[in-house]
Protein backbone atom coordinates (compact mmCIF):
# COMPACT_ATOMS: atom_id res chain seq x y z
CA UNK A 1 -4.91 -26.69 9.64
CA UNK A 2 -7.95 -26.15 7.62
CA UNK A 3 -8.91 -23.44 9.74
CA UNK A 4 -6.10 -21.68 9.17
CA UNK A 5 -6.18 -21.75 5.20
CA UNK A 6 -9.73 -20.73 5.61
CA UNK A 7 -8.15 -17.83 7.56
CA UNK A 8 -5.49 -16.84 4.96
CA UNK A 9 -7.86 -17.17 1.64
CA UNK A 10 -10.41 -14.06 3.82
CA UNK A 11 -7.12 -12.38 4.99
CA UNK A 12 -5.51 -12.26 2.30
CA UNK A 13 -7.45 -11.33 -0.38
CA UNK A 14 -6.79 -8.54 0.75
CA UNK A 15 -3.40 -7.90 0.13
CA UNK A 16 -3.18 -5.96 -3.40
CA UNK A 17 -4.54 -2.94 -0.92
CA UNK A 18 -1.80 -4.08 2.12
CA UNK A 19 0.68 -3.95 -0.56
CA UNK A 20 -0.02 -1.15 -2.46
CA UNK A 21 -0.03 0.87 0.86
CA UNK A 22 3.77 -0.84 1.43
CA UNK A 23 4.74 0.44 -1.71
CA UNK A 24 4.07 3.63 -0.71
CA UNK A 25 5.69 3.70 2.18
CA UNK A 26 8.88 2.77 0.23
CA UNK A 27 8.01 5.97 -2.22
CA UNK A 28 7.55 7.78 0.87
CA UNK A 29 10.78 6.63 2.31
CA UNK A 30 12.78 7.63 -0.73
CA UNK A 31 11.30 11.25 -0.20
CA UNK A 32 11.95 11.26 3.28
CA UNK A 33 15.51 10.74 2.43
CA UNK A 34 16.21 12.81 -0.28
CA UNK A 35 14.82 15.68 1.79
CA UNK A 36 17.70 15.22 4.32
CA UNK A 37 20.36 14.60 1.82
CA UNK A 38 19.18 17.90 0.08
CA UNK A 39 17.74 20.23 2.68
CA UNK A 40 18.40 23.31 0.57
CA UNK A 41 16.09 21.92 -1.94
CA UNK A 42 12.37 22.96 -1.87
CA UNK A 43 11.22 20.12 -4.57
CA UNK A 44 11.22 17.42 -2.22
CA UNK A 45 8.91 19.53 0.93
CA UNK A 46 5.63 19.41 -0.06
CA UNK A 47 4.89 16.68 -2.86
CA UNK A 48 4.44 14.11 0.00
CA UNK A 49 0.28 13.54 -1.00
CA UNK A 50 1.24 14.69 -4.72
CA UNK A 51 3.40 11.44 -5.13
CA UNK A 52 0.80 8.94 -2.98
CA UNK A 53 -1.94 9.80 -4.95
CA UNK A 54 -3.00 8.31 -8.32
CA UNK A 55 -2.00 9.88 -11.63
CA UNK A 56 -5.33 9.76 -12.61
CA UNK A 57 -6.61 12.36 -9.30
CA UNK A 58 -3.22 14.48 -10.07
CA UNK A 59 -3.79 18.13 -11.27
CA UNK A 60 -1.19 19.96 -13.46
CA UNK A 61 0.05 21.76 -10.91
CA UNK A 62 0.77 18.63 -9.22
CA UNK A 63 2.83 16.98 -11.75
CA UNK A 64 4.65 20.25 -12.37
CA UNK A 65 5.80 19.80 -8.69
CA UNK A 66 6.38 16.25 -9.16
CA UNK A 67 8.70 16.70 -12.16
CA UNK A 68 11.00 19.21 -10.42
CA UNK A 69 11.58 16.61 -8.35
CA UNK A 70 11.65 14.34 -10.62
CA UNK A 71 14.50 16.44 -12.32
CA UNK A 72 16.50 16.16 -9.09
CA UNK A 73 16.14 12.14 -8.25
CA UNK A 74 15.85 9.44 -10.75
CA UNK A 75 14.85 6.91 -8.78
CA UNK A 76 12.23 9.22 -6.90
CA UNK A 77 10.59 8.44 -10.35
CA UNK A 78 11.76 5.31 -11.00
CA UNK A 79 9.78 4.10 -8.09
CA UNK A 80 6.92 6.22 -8.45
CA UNK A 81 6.50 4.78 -11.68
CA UNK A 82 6.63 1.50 -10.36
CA UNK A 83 4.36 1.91 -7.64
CA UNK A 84 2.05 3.18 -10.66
CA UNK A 85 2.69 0.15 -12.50
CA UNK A 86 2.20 -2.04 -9.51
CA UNK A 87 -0.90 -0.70 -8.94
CA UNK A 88 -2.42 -1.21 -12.55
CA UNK A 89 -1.12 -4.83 -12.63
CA UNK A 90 -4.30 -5.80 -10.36
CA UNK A 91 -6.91 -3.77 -12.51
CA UNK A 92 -5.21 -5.05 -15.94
CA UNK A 93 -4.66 -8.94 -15.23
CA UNK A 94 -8.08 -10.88 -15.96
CA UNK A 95 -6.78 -14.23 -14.35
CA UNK A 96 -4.22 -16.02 -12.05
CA UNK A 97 -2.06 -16.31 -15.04
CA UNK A 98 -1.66 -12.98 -16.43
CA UNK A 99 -1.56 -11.25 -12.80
CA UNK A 100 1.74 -13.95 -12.18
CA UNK A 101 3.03 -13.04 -15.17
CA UNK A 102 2.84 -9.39 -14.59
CA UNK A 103 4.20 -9.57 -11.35
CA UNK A 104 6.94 -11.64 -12.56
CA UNK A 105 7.79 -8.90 -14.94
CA UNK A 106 7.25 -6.51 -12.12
CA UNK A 107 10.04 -8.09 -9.59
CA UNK A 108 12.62 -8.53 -12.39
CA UNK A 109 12.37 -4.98 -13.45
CA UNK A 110 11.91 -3.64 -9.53
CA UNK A 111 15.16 -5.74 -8.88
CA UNK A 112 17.53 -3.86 -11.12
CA UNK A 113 17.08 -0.52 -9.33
CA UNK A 114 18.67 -2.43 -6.01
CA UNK A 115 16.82 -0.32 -3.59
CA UNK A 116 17.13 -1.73 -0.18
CA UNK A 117 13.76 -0.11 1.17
CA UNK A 118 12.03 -1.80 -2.40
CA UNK A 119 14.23 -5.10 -2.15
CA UNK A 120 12.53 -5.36 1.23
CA UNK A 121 9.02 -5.18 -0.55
CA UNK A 122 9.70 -7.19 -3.18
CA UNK A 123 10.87 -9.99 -1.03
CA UNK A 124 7.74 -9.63 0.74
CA UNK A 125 6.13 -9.68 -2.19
CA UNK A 126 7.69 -12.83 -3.36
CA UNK A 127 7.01 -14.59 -0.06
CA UNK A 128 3.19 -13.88 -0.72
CA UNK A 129 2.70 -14.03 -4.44
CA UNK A 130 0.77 -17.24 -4.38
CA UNK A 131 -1.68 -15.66 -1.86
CA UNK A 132 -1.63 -12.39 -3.69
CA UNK A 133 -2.29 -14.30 -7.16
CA UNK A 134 -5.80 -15.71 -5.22
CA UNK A 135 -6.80 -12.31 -5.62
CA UNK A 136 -6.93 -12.60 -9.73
CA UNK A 137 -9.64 -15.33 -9.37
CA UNK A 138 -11.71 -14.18 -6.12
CA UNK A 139 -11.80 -10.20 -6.72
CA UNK A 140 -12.72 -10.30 -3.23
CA UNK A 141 -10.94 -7.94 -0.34
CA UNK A 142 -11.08 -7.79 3.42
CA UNK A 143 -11.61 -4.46 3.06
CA UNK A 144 -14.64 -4.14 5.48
CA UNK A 145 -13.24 -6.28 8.39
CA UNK A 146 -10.21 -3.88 8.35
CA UNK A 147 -12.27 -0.98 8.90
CA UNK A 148 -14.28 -2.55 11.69
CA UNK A 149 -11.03 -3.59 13.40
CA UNK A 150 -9.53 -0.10 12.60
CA UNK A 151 -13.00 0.88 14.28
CA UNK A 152 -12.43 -0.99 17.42
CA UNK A 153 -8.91 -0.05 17.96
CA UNK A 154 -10.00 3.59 18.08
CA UNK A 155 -12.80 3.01 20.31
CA UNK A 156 -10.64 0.82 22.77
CA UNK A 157 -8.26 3.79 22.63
CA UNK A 158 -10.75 6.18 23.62
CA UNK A 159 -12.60 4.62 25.91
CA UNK A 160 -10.69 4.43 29.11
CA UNK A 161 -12.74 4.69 32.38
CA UNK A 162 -15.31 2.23 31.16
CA UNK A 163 -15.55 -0.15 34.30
CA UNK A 164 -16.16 -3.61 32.45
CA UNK A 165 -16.36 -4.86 28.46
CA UNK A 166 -20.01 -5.67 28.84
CA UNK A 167 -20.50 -1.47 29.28
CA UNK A 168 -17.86 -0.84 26.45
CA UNK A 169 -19.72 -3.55 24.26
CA UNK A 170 -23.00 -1.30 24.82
CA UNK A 171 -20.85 1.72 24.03
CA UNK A 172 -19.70 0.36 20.73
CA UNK A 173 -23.10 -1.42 19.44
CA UNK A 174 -24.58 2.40 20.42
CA UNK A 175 -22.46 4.71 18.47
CA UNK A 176 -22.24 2.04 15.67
CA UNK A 177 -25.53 1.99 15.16
C-alpha cells in the first residue's frame, strides 16, 4: 500500500498538464461537432490550433477567426473560456486552499453549461481533485518521465527486427545518448 501512494504522489503531480490536455480535447470535440452540424460554414475549418493554443501566443488574426466562430456557437466560447480559466487556476492559486477553492468555483460554473463531453471531465476532475490539489503544495510534475516513456513507445514502435531486448537496450542507450 505504501508503494502505491508513493506511486500516485510522482504520478500525479502531474495531472494539471493530463488535464489541461483533456480539456482540450473536450474544446476540440465541440469543434469537431459543430463542423458537421454546419458544414456550409467556413468558421469552424481551420481554428483547430487557434482555439488549443494560449491567449497569450494568439495573434489578431487569430482571434478575428476565433470570434467568427465565436459569433456562430456560444458554447464554442463558453468552453474555450473555461479551458482558459482552468488553465490560470494552477498559475494563480499559491496553496492547497485557494487552488480547492478555485476549482470549486470552476465545477459549479462548468456544471451549468450541461455539456456531456465537459460533464465527463469534470467528473473526472472531481474523482481526482484531492490528487490534483497535491499539486498546489509540491509544484512538482512528471513531466520528464512522460517524455521518456513517450520516448520508448516510439522506439519500441520502430524497432521491429531487433532479435532480442538486450540489442534494442543498446539501440536505445545509443541514440539517447
Amino acid at each position: 500500500m505504501q508503494n502505491w501512494n508513493l506511486f500516485l504522489n510522482t504520478c500525479i503531480n502531474g495531472l494539471p498538464e493530463n488535464h489541461s490536455a483533456e480539456i482540450n480535447d473536450v474544446l476540440d470535440s465541440l469543434r469537431k461537432s459543430l463542423r458537421r452540424e454546419f458544414k456550409n460554414e467556413d468558421c469552424f475549418k481551420s481554428i483547430k490550433w487557434k482555439l488549443l493554443k494560449r491567449p497569450e501566443k494568439c495573434n489578431e488574426t487569430d482571434f478575428a477567426l476565433l470570434q467568427n466562430a465565436f459569433n456562430k456557437s456560444w458554447l464554442l466560447e463558453e468552453i474555450y473560456q473555461l479551458r482558459n480559466t482552468f488553465n490560470s487556476i494552477f498559475d494563480l492559486a499559491k496553496n492547497k486552499h485557494q487552488l480547492e477553492q478555485y476549482l470549486n468555483s470552476w465545477i459549479e460554473f462548468a456544471e451549468k453549461l450541461n455539456y456531456s463531453y465537459l460533464n465527463t471531465f469534470i467528473r473526472t476532475l472531481k474523482n481526482w481533485k484531492p490528487h490534483i490539489i497535491a499539486f498546489a503544495s509540491q509544484r512538482i510534475t512528471n513531466a520528464v518521465t512522460e517524455g521518456l516513456n513517450n520516448y520508448l513507445r516510439y522506439f519500441k514502435r520502430i524497432s521491429f527486427g531487433v532479435p532480442n531486448f538486450k540489442h534494442m537496450r543498446l539501440r536505445i542507450l545509443v541514440a539517447s545518448a
